[in-house]
Protein backbone atom coordinates (compact mmCIF):
# COMPACT_ATOMS: atom_id res chain seq x y z
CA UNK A 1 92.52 105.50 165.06
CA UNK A 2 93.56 101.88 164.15
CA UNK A 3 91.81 98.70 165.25
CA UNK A 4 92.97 95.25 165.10
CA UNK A 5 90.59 92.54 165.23
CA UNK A 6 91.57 88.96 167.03
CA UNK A 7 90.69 85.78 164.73
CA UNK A 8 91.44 82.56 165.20
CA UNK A 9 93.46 80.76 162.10
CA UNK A 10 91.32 77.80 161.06
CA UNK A 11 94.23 77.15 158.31
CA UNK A 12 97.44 77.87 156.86
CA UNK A 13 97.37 78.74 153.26
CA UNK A 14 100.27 78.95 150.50
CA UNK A 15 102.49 81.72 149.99
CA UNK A 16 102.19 83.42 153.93
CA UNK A 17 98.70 83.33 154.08
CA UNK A 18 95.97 81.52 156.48
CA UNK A 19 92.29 81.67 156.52
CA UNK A 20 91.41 83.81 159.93
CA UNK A 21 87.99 83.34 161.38
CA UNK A 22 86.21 86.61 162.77
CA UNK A 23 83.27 85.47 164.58
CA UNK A 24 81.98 83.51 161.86
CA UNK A 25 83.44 85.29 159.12
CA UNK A 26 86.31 83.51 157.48
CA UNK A 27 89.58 85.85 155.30
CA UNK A 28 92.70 85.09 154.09
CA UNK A 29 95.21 86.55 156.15
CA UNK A 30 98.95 87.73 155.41
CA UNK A 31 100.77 85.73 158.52
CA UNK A 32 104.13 87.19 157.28
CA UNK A 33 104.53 88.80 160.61
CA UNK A 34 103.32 85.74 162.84
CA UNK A 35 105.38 82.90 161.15
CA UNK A 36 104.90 80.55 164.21
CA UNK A 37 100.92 80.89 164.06
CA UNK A 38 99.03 77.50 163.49
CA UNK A 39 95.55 76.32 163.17
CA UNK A 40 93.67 77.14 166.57
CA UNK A 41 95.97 80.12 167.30
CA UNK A 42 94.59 83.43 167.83
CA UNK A 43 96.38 86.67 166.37
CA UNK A 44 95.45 90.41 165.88
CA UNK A 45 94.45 91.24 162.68
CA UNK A 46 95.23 94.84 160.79
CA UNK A 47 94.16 95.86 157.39
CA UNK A 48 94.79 91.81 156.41
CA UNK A 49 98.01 91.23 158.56
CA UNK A 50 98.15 89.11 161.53
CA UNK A 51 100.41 91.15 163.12
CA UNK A 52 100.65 89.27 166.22
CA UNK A 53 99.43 85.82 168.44
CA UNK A 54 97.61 86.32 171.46
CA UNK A 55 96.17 83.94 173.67
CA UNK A 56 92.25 83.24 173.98
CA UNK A 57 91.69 84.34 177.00
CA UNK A 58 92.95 88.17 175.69
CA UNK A 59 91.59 87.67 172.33
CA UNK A 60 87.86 86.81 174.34
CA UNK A 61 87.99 89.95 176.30
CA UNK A 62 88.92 91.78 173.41
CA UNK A 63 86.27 90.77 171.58
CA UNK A 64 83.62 91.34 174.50
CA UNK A 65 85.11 94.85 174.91
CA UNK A 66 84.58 95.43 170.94
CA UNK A 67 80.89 94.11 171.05
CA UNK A 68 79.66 96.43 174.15
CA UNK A 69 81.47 99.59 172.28
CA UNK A 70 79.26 99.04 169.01
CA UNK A 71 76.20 98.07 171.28
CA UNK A 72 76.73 101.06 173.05
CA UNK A 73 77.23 103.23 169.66
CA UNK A 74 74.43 101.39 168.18
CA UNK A 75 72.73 102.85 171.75
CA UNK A 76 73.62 106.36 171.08
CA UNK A 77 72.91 106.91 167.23
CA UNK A 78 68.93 105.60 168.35
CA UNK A 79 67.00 108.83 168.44
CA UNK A 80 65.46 109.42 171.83
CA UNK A 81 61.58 109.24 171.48
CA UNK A 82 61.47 111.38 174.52
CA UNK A 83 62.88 114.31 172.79
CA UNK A 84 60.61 115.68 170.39
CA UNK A 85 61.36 118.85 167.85
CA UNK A 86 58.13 120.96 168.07
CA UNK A 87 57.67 122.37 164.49
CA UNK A 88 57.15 126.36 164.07
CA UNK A 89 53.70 127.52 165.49
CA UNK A 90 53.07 124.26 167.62
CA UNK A 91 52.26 124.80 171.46
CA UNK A 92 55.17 123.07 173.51
């Protein structure tokens, strides 16, 4: 499965690049594929390539939808106190 990642550019760079901010973490960005993109635009990110602008209010709920699935992986690799392993010759 691929995932891209929306960042907002916080500036462009020489040579195609710009410095994309994820949440607080800043890259450099290849925005070979999103010419047009300024400072304050938001574009989806793949393996370092913007490959394309979206608007905030996508790039928002895109970002919501990415927290709640880790939150909810997060939820399911938590082992479930409830369900206790008896060991060999234990009474249930």
């Amino acid at each position: 499965m691929c995932l891209a990642v929306p960042g907002q550019i916080v500036e462009r760079l020489d040579d195609g690049l710009a410095k994309v901010d994820f949440t607080g973490v800043r890259r450099n960005v290849s925005v070979v594929f999103t010419p047009d993109a300024e400072p304050g635009d938001w574009v989806l990110v793949h393996v370092g390539f913007a490959l394309a602008q979206i608007d905030e209010d996508e790039a928002r709920a895109t970002l919501e939808l990415l927290g709640e699935a880790i939150a909810a992986e997060l939820d399911a690799s938590r082992p479930d106190p409830s369900n206790k392993l008896q060991l060999a010759g234990e009474a249930p």
